[in-house]
N, C-alpha and C. Protein backbone atom coordinates (compact mmCIF):
# COMPACT_ATOMS: atom_id res chain seq x y z
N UNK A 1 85.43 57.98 89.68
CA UNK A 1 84.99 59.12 88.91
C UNK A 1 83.46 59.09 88.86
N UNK A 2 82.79 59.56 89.53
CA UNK A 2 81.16 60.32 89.22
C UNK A 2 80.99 60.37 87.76
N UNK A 3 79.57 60.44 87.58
CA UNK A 3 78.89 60.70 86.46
C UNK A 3 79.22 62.05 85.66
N UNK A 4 78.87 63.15 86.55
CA UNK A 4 79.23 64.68 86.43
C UNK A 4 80.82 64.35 85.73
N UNK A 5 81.50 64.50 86.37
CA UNK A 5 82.96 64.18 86.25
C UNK A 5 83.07 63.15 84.34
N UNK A 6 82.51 62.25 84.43
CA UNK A 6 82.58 61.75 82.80
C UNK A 6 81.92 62.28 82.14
N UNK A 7 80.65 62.77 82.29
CA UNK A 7 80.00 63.80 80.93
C UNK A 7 80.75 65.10 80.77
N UNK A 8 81.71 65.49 81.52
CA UNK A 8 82.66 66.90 81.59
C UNK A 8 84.08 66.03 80.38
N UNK A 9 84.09 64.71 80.05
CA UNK A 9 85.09 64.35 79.37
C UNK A 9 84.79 64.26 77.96
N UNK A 10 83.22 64.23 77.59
CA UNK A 10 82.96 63.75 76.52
C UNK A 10 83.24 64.91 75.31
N UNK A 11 83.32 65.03 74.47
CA UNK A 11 83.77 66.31 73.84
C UNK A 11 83.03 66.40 72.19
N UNK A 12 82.00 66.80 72.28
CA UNK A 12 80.91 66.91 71.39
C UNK A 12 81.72 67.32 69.62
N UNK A 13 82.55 67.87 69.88
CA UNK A 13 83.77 67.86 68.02
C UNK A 13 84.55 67.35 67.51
N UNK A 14 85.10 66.12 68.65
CA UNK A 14 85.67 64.79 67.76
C UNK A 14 85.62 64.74 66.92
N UNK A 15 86.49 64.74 65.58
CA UNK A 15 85.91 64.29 64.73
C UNK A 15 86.63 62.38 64.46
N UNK A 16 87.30 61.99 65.53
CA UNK A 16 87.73 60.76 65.56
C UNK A 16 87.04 59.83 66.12
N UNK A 17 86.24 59.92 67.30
CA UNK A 17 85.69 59.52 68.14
C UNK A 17 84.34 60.07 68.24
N UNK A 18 83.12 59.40 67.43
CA UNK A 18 81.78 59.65 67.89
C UNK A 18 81.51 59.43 69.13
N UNK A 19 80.16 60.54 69.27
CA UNK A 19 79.56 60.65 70.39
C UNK A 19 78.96 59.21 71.35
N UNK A 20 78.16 58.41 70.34
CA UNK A 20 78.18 56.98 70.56
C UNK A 20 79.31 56.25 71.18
N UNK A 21 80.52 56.22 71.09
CA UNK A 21 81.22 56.00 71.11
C UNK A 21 82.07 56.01 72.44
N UNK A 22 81.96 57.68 72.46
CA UNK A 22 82.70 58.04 73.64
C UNK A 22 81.60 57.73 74.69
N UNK A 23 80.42 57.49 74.53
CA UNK A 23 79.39 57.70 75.89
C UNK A 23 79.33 56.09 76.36
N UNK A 24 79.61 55.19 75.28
CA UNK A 24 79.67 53.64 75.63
C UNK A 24 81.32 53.73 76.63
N UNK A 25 82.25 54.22 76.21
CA UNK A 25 83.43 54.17 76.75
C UNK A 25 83.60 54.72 78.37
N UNK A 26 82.74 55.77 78.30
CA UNK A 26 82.67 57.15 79.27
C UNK A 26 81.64 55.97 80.97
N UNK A 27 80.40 54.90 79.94
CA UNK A 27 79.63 54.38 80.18
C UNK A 27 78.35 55.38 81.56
N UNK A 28 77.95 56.43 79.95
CA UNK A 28 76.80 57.41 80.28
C UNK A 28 76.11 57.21 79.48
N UNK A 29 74.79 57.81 79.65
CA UNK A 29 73.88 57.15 78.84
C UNK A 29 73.69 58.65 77.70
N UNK A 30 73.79 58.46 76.84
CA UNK A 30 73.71 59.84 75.57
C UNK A 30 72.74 60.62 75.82
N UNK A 31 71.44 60.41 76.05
CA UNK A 31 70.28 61.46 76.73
C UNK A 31 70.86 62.16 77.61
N UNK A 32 71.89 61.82 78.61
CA UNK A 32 71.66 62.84 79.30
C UNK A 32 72.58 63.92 78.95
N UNK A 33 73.76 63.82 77.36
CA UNK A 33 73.64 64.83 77.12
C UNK A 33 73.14 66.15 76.67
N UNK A 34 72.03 65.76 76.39
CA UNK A 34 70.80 66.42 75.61
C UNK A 34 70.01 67.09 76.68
N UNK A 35 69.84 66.53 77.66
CA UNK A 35 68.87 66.79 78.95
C UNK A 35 68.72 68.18 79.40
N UNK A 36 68.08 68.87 79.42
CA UNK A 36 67.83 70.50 79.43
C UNK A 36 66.85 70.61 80.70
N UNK A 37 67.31 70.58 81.91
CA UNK A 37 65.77 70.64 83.07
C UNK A 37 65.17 71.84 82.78
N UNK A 38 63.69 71.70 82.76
CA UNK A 38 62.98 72.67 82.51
C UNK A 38 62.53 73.36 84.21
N UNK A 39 63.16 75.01 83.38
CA UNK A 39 62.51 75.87 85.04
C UNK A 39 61.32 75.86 85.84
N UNK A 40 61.27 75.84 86.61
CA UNK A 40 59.85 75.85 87.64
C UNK A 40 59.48 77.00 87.69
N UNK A 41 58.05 76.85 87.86
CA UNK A 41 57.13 78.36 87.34
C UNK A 41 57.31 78.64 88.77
N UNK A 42 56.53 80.18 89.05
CA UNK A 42 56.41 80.70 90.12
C UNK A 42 55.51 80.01 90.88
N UNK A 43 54.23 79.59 90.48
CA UNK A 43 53.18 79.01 90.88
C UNK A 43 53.74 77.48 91.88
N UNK A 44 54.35 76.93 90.78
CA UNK A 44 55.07 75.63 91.33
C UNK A 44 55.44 76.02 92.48
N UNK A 45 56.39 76.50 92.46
CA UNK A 45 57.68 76.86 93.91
C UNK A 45 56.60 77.30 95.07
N UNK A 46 55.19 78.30 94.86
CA UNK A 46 54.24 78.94 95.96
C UNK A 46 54.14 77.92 96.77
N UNK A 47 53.49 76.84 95.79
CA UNK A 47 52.47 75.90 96.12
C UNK A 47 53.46 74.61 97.30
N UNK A 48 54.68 74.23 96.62
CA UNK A 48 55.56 73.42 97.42
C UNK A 48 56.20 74.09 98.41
N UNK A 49 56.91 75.33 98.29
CA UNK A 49 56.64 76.39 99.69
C UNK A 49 55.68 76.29 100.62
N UNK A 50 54.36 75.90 100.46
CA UNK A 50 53.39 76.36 101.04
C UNK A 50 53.29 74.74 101.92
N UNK A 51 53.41 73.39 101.04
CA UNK A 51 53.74 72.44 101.85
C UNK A 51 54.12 72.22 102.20
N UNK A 52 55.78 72.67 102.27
CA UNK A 52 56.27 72.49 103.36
C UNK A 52 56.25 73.61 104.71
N UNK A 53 55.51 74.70 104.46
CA UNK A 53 55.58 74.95 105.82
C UNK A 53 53.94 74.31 106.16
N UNK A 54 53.13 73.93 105.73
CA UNK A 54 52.37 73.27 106.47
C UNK A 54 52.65 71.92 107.01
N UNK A 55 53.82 70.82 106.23
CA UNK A 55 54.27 70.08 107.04
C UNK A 55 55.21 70.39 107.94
N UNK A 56 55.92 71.66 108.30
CA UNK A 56 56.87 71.67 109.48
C UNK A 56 56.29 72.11 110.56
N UNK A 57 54.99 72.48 110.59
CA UNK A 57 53.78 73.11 111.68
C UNK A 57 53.11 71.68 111.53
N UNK A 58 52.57 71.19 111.32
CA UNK A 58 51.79 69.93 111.06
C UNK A 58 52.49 68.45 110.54
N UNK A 59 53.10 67.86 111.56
CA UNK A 59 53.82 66.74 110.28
C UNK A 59 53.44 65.61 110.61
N UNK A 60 52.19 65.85 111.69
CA UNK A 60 51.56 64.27 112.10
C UNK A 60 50.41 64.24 111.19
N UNK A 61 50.08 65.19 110.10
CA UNK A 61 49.17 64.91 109.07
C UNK A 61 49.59 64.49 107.86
């Protein structure tokens, strides 16, 4: 069973089984239920767009 796959088991309204609990059992680490990736700006994406097509024209630099 994957990681994905055990944080899909953990069930945040227990009221028998804390969260602590289930994530020691599950053996995930509790942050990453919390973990929210933050979106990439437009700027970001230009700029790494832009390296990689200068490394697929250029990749001995």
């Amino acid at each position: 069973m994957n990681r994905s796959e055990r944080l899909a088991l953990v069930d945040h309204d227990d009221p028998v089984l804390p969260l602590v609990a289930q994530c020691r059992l599950l053996k995930v680490a509790r942050s990453t239920l919390y973990y929210r990736p933050a979106p990439m700006s437009a700027d970001d994406l230009a700029v790494m767009r832009r390296m990689d097509e200068l490394h697929s024209a250029l990749p001995f630099y």
